[in-house]
N, C-alpha and C. Protein backbone atom coordinates (compact mmCIF):
# COMPACT_ATOMS: atom_id res chain seq x y z
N UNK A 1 77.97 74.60 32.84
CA UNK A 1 78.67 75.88 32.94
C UNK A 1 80.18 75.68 32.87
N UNK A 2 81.05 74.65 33.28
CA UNK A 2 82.11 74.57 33.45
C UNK A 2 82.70 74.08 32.17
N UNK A 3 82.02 73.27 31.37
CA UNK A 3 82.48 73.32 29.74
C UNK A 3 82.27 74.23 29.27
N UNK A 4 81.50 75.70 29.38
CA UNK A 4 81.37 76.21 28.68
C UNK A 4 82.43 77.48 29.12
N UNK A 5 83.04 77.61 30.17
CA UNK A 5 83.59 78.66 30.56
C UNK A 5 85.30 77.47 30.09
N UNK A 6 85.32 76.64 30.18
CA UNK A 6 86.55 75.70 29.28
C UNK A 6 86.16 76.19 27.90
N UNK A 7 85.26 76.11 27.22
CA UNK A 7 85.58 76.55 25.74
C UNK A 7 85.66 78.26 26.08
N UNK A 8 85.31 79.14 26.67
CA UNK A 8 85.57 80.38 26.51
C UNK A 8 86.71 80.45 26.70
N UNK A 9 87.61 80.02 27.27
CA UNK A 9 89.03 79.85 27.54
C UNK A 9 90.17 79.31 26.27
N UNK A 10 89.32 78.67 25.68
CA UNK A 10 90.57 78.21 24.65
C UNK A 10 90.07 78.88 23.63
N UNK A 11 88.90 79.41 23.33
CA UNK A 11 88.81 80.65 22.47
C UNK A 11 89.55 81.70 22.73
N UNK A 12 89.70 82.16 23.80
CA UNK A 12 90.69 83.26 24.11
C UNK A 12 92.43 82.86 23.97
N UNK A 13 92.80 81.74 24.29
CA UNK A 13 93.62 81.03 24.04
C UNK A 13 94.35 81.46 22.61
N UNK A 14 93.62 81.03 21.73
CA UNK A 14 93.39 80.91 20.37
C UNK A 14 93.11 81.93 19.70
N UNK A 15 92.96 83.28 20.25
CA UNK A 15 93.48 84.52 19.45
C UNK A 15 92.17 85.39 19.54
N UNK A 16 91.71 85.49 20.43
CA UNK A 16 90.50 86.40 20.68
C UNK A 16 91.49 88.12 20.86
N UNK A 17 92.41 87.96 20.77
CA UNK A 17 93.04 89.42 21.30
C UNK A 17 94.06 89.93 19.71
N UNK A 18 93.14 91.30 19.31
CA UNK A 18 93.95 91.34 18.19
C UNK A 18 94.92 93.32 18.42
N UNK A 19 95.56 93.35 17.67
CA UNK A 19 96.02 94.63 17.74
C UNK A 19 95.96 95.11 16.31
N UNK A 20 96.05 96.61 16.37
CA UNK A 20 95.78 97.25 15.28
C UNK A 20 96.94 98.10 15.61
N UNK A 21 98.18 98.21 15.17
CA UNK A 21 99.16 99.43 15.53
C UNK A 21 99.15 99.16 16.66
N UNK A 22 99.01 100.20 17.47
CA UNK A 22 99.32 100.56 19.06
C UNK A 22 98.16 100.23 19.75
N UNK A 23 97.04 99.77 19.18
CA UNK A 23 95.77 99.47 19.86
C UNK A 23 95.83 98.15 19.78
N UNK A 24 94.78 98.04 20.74
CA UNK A 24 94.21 96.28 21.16
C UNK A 24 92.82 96.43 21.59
N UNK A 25 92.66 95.15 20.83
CA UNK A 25 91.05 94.59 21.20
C UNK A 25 91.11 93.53 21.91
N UNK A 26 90.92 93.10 23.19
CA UNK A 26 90.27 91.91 23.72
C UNK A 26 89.52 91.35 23.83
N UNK A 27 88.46 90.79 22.90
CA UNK A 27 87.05 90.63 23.40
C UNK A 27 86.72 89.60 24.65
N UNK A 28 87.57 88.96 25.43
CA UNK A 28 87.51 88.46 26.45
C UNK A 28 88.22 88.75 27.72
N UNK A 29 88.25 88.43 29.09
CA UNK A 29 89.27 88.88 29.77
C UNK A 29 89.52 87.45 30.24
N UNK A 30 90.64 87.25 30.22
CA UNK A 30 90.76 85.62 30.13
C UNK A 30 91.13 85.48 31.58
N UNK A 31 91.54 86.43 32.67
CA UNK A 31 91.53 86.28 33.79
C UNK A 31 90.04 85.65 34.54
N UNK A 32 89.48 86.78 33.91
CA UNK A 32 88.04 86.32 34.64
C UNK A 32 87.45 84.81 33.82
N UNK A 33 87.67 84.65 33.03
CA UNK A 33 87.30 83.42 32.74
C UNK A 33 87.93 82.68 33.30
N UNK A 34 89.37 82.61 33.63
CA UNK A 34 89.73 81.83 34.50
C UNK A 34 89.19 81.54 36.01
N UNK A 35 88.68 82.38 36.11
CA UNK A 35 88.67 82.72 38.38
C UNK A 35 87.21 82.16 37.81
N UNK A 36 86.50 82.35 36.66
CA UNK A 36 85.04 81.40 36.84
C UNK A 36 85.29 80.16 36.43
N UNK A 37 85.97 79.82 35.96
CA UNK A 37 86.29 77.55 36.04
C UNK A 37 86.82 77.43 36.92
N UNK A 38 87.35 78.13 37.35
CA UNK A 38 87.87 77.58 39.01
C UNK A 38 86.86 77.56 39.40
N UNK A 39 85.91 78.13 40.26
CA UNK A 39 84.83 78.35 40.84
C UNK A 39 83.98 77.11 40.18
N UNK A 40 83.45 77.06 39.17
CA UNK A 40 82.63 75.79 38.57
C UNK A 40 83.28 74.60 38.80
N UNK A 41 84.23 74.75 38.79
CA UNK A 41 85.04 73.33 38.75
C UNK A 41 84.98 72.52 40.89
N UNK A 42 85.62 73.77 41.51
CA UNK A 42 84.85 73.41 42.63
C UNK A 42 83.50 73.17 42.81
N UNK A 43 82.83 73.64 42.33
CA UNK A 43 81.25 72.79 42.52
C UNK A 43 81.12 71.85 42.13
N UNK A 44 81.43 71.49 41.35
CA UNK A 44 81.43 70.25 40.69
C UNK A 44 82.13 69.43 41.37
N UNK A 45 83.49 69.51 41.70
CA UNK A 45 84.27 68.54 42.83
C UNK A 45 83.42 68.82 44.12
N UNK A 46 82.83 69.53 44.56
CA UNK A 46 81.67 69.43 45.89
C UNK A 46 80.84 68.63 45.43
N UNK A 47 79.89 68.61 44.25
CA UNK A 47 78.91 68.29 43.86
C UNK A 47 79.20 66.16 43.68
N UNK A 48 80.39 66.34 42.67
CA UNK A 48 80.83 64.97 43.20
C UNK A 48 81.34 63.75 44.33
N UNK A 49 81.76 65.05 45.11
CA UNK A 49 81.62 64.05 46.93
C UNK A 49 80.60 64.19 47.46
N UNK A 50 79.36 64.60 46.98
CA UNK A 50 77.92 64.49 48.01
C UNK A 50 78.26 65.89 48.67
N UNK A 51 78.52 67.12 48.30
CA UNK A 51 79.03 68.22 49.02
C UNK A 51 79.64 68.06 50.36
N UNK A 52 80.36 66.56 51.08
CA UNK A 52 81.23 66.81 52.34
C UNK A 52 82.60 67.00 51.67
N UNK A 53 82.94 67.53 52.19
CA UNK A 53 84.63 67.95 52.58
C UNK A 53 85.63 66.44 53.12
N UNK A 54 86.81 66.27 52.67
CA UNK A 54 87.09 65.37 53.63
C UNK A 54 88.00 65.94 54.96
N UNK A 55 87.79 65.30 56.24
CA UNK A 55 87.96 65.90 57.08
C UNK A 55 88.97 65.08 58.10
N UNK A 56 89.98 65.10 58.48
CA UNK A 56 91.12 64.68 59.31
C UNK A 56 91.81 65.07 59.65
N UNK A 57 92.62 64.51 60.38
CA UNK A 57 93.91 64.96 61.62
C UNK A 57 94.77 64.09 61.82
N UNK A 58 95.92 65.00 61.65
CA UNK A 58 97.24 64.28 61.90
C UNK A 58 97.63 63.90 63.54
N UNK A 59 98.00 62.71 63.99
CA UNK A 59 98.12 62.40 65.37
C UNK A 59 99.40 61.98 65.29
N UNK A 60 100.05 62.38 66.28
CA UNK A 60 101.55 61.47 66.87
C UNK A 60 101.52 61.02 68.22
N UNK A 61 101.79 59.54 68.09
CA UNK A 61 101.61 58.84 69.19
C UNK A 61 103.15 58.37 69.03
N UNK A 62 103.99 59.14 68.84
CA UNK A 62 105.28 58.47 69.00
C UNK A 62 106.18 59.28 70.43
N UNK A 63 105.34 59.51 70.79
CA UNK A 63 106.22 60.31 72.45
C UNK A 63 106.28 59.97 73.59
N UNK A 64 106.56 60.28 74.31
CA UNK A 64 107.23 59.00 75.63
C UNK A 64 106.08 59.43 76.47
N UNK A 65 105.39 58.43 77.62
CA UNK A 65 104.53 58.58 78.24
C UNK A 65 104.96 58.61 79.64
């Protein structure tokens, strides 16, 4: 899914939006194709760490006791 919403993207890229005079055709909305590779692309970075998160905390032990 995430190559394929990358090629819907550089099709739109690449002139999916034409005008006629004062009109326009978009046949894509390249927003939403965007907000869906984001989304795929996080699964995939979940999918490649075994779905954990990495998880830590910053500590300062530099203060007077």
């Amino acid at each position: 899914m995430l190559d394929a919403y990358i090629a819907a993207e550089q099709a739109v890229l690449l002139g999916q939006t034409y005008r006629f005079g004062e009109r326009q055709l978009t046949r894509a909305d390249l927003a939403e194709i965007r907000a869906g590779r984001k989304e795929w692309q996080a699964a995939v970075t979940r999918a490649a760490s075994g779905g954990r998160r990495a998880r830590w905390a910053n500590a300062d032990f530099g203060g007077t006791t």
